[in-house]
PDB file of N, CA and C in Angstrom:
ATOM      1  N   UNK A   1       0.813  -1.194   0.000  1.00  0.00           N
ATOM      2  CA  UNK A   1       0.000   0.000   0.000  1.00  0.00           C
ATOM      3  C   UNK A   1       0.857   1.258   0.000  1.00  0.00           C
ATOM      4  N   UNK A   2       1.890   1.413   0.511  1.00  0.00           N
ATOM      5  CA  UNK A   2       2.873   2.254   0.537  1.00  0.00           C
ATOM      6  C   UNK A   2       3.191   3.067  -0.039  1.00  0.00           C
ATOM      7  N   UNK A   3       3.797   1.588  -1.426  1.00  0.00           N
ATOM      8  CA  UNK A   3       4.513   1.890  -2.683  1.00  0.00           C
ATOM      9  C   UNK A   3       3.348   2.809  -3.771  1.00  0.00           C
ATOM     10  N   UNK A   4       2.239   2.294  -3.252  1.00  0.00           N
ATOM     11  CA  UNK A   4       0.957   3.059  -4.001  1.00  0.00           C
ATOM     12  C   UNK A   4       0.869   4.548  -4.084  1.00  0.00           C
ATOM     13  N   UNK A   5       0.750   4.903  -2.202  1.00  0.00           N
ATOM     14  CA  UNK A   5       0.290   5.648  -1.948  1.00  0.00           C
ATOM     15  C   UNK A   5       1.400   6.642  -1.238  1.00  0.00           C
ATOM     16  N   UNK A   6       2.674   6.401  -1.532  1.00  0.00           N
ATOM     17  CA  UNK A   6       3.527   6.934  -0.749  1.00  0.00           C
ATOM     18  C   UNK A   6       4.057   8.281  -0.997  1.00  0.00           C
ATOM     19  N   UNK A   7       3.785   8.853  -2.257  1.00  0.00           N
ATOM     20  CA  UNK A   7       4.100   9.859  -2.918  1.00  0.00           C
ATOM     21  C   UNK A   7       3.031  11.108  -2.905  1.00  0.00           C
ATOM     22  N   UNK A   8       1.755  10.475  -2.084  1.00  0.00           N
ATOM     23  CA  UNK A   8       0.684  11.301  -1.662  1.00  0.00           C
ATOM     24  C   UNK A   8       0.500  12.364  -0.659  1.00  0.00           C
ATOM     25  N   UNK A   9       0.150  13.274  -0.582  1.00  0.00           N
ATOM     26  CA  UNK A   9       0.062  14.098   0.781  1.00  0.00           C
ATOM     27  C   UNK A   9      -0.924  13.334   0.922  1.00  0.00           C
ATOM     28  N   UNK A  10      -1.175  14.040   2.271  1.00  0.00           N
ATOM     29  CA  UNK A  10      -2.297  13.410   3.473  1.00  0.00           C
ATOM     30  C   UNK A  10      -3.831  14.195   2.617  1.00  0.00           C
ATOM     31  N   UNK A  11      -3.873  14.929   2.575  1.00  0.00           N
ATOM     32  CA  UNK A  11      -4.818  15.678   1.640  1.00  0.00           C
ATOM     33  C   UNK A  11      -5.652  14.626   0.716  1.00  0.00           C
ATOM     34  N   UNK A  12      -4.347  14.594  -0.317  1.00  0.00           N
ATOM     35  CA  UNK A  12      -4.872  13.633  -1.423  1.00  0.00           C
ATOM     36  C   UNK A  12      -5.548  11.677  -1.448  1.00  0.00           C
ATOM     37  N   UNK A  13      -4.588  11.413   0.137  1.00  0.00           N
ATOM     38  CA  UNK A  13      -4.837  10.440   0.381  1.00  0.00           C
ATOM     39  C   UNK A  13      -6.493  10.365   1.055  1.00  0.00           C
ATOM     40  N   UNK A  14      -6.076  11.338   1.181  1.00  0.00           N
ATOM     41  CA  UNK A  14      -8.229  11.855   2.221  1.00  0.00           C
ATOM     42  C   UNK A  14      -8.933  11.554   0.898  1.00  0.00           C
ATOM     43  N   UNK A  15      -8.756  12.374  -0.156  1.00  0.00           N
ATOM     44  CA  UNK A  15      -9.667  12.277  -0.762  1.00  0.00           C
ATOM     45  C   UNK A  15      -9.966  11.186  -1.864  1.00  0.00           C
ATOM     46  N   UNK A  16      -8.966  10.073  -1.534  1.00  0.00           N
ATOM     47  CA  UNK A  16      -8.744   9.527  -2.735  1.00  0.00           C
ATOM     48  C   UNK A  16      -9.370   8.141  -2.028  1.00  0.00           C
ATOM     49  N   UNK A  17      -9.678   8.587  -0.277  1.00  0.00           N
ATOM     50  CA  UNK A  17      -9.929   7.823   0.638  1.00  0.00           C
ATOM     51  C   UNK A  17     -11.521   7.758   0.407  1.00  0.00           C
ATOM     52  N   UNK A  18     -12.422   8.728   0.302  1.00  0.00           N
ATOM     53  CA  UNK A  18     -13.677   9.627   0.007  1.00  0.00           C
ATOM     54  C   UNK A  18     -14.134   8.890  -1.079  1.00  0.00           C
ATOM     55  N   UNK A  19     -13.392   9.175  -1.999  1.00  0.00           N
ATOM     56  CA  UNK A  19     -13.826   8.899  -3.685  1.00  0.00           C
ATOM     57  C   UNK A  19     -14.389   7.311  -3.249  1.00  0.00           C
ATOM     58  N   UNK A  20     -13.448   6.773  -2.772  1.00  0.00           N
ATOM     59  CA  UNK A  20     -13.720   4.824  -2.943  1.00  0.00           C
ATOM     60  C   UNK A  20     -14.715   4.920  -2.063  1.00  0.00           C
ATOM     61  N   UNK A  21     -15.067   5.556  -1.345  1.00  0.00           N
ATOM     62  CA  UNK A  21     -16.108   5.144   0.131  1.00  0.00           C
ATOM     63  C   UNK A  21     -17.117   5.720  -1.006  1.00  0.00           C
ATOM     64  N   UNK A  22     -17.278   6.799  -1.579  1.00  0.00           N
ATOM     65  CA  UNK A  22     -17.796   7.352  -2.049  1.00  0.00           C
ATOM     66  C   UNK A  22     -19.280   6.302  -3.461  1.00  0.00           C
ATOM     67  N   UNK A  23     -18.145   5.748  -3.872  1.00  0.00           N
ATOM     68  CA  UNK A  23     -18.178   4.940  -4.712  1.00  0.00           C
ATOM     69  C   UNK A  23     -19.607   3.980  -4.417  1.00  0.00           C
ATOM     70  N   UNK A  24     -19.266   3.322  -3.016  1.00  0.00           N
ATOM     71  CA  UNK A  24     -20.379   2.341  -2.469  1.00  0.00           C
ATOM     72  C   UNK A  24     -21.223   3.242  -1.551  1.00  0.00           C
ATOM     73  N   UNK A  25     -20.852   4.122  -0.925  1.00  0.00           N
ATOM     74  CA  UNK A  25     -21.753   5.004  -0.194  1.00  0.00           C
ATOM     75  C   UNK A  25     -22.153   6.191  -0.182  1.00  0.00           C
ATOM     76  N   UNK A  26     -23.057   6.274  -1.024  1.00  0.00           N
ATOM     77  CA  UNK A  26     -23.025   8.450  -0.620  1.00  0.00           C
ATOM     78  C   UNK A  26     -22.835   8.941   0.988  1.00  0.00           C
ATOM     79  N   UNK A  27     -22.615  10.080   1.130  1.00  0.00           N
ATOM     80  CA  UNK A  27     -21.886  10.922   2.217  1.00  0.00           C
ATOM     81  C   UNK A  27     -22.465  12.151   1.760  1.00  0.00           C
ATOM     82  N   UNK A  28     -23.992  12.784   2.946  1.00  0.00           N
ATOM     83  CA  UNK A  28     -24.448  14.345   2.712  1.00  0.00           C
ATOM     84  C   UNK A  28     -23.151  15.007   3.232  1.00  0.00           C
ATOM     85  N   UNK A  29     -23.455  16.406   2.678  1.00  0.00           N
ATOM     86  CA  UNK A  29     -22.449  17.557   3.004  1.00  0.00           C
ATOM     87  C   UNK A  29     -22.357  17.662   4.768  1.00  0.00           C
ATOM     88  N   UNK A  30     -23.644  17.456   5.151  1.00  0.00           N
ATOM     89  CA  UNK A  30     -23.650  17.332   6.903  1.00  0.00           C
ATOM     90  C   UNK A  30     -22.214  16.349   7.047  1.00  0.00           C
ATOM     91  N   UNK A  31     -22.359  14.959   6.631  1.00  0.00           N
ATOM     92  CA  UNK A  31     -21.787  13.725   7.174  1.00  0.00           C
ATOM     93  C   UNK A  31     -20.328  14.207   6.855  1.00  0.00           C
ATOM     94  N   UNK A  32     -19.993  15.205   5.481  1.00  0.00           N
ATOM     95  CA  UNK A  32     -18.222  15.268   5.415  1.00  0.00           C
ATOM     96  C   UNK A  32     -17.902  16.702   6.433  1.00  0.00           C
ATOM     97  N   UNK A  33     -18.799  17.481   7.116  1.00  0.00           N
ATOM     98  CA  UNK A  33     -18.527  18.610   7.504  1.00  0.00           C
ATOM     99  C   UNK A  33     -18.124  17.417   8.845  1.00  0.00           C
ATOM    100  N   UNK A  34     -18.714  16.823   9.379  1.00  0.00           N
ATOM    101  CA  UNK A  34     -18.734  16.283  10.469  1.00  0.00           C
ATOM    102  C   UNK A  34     -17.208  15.183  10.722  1.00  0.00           C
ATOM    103  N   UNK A  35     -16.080  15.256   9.663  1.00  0.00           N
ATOM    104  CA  UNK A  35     -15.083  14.157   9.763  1.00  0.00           C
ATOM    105  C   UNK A  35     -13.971  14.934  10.471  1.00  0.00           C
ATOM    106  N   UNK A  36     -13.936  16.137  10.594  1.00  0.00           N
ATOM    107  CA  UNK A  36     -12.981  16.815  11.584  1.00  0.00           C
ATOM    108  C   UNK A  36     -13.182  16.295  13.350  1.00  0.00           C
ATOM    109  N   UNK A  37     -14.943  16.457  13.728  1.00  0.00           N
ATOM    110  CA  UNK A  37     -15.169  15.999  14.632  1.00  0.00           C
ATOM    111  C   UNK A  37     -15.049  14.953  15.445  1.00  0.00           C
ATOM    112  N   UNK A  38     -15.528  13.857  14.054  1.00  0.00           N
ATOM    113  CA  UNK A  38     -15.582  12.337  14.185  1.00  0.00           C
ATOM    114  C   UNK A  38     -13.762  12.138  14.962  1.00  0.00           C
ATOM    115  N   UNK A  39     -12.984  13.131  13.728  1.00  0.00           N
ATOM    116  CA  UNK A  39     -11.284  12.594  14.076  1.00  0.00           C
ATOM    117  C   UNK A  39     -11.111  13.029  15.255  1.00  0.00           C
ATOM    118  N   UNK A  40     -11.699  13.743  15.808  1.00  0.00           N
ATOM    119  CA  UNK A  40     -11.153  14.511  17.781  1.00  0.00           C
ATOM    120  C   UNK A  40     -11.957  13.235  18.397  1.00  0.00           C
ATOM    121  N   UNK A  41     -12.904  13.090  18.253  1.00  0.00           N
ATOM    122  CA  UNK A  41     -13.240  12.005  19.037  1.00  0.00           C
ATOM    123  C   UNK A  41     -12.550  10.610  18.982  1.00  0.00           C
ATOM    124  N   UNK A  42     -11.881  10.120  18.285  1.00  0.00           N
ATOM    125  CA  UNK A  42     -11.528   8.930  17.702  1.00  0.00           C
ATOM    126  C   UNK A  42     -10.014   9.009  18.931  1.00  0.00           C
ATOM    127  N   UNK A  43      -9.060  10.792  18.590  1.00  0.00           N
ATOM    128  CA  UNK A  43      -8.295  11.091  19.229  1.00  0.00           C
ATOM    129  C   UNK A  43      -8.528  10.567  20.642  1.00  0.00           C
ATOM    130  N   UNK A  44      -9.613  11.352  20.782  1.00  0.00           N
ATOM    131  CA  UNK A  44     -10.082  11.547  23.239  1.00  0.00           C
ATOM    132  C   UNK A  44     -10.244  10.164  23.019  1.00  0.00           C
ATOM    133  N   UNK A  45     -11.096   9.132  22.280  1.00  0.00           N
ATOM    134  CA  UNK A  45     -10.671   7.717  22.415  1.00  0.00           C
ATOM    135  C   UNK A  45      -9.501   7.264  22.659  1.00  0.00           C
ATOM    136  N   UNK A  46      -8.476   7.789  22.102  1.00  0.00           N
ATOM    137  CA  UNK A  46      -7.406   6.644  21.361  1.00  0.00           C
ATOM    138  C   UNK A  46      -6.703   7.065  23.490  1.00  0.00           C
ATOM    139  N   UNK A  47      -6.788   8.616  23.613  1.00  0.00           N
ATOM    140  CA  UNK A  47      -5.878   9.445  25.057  1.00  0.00           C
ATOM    141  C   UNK A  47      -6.659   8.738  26.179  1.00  0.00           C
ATOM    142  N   UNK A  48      -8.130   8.332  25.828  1.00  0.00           N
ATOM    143  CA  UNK A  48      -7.718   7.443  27.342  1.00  0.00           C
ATOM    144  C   UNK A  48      -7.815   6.406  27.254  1.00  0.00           C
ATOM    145  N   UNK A  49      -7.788   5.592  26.726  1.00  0.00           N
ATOM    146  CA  UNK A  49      -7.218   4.276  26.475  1.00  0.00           C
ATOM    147  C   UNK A  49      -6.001   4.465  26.912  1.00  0.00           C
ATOM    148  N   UNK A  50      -5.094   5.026  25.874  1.00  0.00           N
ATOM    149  CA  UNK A  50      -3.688   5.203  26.612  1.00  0.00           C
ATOM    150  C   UNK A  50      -3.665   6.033  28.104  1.00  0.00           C
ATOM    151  N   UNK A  51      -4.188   6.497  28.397  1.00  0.00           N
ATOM    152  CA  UNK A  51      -4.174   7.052  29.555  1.00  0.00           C
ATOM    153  C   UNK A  51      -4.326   5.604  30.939  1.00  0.00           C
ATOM    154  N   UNK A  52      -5.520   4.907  30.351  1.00  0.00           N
ATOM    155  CA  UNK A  52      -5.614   3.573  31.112  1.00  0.00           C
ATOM    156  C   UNK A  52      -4.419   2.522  31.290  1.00  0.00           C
ATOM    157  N   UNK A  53      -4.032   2.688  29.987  1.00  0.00           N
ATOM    158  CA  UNK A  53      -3.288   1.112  30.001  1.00  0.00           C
ATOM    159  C   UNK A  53      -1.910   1.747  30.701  1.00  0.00           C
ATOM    160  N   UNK A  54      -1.757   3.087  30.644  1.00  0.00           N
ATOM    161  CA  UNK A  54      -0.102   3.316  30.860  1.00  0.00           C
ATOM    162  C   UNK A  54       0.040   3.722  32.479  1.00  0.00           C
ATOM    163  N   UNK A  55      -1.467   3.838  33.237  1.00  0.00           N
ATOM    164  CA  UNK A  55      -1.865   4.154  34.731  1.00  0.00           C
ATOM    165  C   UNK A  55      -1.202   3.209  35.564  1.00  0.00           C
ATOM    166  N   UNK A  56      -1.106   2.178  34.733  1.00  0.00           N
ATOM    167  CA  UNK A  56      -1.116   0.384  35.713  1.00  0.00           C
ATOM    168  C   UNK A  56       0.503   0.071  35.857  1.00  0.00           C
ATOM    169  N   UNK A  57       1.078   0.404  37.120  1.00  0.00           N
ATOM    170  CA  UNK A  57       2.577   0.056  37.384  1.00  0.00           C
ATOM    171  C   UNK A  57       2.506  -1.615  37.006  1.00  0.00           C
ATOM    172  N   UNK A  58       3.761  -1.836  36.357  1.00  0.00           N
ATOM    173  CA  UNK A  58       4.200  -2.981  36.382  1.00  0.00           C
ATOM    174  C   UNK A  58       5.571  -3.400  36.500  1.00  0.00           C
ATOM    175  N   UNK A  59       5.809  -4.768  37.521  1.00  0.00           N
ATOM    176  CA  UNK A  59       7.258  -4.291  37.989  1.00  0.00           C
ATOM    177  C   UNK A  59       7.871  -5.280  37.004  1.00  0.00           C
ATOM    178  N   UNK A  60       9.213  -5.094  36.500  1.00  0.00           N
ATOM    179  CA  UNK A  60      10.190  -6.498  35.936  1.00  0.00           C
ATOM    180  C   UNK A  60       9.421  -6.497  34.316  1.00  0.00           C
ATOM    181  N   UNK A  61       9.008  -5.180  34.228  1.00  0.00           N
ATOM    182  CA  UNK A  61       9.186  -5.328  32.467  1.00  0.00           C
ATOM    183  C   UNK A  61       9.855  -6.367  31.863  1.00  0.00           C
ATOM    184  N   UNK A  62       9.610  -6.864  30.679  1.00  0.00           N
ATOM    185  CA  UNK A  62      10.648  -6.984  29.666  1.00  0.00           C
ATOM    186  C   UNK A  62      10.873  -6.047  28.753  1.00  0.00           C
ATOM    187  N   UNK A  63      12.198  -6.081  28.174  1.00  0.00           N
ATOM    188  CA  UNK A  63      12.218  -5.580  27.478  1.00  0.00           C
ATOM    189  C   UNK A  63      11.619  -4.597  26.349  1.00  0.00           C
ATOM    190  N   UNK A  64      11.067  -5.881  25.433  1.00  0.00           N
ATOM    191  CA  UNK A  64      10.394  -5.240  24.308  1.00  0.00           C
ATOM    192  C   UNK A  64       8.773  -4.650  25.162  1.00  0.00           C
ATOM    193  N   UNK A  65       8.507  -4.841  26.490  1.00  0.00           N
ATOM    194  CA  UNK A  65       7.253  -4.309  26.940  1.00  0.00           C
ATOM    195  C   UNK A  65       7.650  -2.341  27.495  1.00  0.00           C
ATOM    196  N   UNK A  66       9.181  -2.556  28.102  1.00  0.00           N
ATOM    197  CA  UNK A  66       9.002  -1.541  27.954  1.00  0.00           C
ATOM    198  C   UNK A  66       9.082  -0.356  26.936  1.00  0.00           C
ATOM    199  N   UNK A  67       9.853  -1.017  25.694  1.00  0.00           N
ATOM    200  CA  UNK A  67       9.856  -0.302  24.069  1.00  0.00           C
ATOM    201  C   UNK A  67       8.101  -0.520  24.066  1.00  0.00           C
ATOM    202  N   UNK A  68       7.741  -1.098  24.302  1.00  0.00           N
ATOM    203  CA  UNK A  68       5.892  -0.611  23.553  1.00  0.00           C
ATOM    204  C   UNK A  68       5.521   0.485  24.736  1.00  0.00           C
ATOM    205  N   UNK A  69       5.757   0.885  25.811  1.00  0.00           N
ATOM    206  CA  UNK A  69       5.416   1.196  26.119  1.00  0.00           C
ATOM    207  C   UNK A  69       6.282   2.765  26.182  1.00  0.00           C
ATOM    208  N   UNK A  70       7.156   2.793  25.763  1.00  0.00           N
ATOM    209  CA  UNK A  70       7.735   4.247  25.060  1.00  0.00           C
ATOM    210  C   UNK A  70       7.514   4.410  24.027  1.00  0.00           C
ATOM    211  N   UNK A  71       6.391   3.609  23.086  1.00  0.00           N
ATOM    212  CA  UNK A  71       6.169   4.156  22.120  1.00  0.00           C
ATOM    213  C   UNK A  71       4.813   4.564  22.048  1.00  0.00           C
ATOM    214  N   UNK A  72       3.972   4.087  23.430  1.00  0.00           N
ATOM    215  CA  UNK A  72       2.604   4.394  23.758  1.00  0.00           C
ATOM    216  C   UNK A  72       2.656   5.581  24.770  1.00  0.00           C
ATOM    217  N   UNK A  73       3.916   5.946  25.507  1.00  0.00           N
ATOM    218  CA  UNK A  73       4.060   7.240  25.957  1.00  0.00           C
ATOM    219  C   UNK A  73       4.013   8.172  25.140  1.00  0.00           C
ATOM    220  N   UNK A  74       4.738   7.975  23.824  1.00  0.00           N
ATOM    221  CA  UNK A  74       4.914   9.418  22.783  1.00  0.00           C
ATOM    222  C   UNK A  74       3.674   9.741  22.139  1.00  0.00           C
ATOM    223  N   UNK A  75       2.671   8.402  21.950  1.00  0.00           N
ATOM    224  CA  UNK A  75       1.680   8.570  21.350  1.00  0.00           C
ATOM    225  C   UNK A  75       0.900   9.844  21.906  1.00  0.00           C
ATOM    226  N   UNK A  76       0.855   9.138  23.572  1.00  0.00           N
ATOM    227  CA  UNK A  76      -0.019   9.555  24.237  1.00  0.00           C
ATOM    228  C   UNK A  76       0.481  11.855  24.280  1.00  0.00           C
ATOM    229  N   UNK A  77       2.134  11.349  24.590  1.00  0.00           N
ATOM    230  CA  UNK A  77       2.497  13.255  24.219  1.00  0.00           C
ATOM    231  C   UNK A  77       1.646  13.656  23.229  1.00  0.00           C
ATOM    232  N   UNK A  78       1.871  13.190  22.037  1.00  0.00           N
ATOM    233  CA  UNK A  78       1.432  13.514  20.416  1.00  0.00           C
ATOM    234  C   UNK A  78       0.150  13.933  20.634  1.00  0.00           C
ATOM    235  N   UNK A  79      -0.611  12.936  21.435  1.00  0.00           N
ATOM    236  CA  UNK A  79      -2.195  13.521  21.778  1.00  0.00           C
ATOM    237  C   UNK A  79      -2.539  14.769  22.512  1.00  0.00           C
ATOM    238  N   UNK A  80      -1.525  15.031  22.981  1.00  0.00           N
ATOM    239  CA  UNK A  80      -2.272  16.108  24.039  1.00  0.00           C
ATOM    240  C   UNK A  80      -1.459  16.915  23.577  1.00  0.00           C
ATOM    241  N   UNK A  81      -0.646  17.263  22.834  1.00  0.00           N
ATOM    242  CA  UNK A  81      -0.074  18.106  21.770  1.00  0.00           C
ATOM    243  C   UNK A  81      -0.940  18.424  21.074  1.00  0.00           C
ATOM    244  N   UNK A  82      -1.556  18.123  20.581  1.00  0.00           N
ATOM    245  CA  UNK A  82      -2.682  17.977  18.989  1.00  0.00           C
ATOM    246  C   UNK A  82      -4.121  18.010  19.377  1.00  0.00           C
ATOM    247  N   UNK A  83      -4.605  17.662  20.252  1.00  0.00           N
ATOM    248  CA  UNK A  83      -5.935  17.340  20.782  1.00  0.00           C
ATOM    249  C   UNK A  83      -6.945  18.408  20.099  1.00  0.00           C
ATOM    250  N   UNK A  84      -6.410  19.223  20.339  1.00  0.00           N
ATOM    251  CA  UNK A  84      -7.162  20.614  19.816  1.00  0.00           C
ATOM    252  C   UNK A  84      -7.066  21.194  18.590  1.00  0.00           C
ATOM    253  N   UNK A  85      -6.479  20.646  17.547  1.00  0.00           N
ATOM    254  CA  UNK A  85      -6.168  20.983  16.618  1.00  0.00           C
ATOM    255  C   UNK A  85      -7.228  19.711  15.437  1.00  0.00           C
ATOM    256  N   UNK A  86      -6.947  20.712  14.053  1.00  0.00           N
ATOM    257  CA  UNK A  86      -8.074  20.061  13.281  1.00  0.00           C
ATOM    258  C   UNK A  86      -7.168  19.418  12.497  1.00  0.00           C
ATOM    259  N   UNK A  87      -6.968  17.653  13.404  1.00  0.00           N
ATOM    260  CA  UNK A  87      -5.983  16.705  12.525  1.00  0.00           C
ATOM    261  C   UNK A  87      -6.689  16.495  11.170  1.00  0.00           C
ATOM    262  N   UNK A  88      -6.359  16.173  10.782  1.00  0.00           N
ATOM    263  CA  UNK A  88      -6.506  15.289   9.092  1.00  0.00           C
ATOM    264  C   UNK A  88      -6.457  13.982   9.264  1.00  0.00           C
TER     265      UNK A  88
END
């Protein structure tokens, strides 16, 4: 999918995302005004989830648990960096 789509901005990939949905489903002007929203919510989903799972001390990590879990810390920065902003 990459190699496809790799040369795309995020923009084009939106809309090229649209077109195919498009294809099998119409979408009123209400339903595309509403995908900025849909994406903040999806966000406050994704922040406490991570907010949950990263609450819970655990002692004697392994390794690769604590690499997932520095990579579910940055997420979680990234979120509350951005939260307020109109991701794409």
């Amino acid at each position: 999918m990459e190699e496809i789509s790799g040369n795309l901005s995020m923009e084009e990939k939106k809309q090229c995302f649209l077109s195919g949905y498009q294809s099998v489903t119409a979408l009123t002007q209400e339903q595309l005004q509403s995908i900025p929203f849909m994406r903040r919510l999806v966000h406050l989903q994704e922040y406490a989830t991570l907010l949950h799972v990263l609450g819970e001390e655990i002692q004697d990590m392994p390794d690769w648990m604590k690499m997932l879990c520095e990579k579910l810390n940055n997420k979680l920065i990234w979120l509350e960096k951005n939260m307020d902003k109109d991701i794409e």
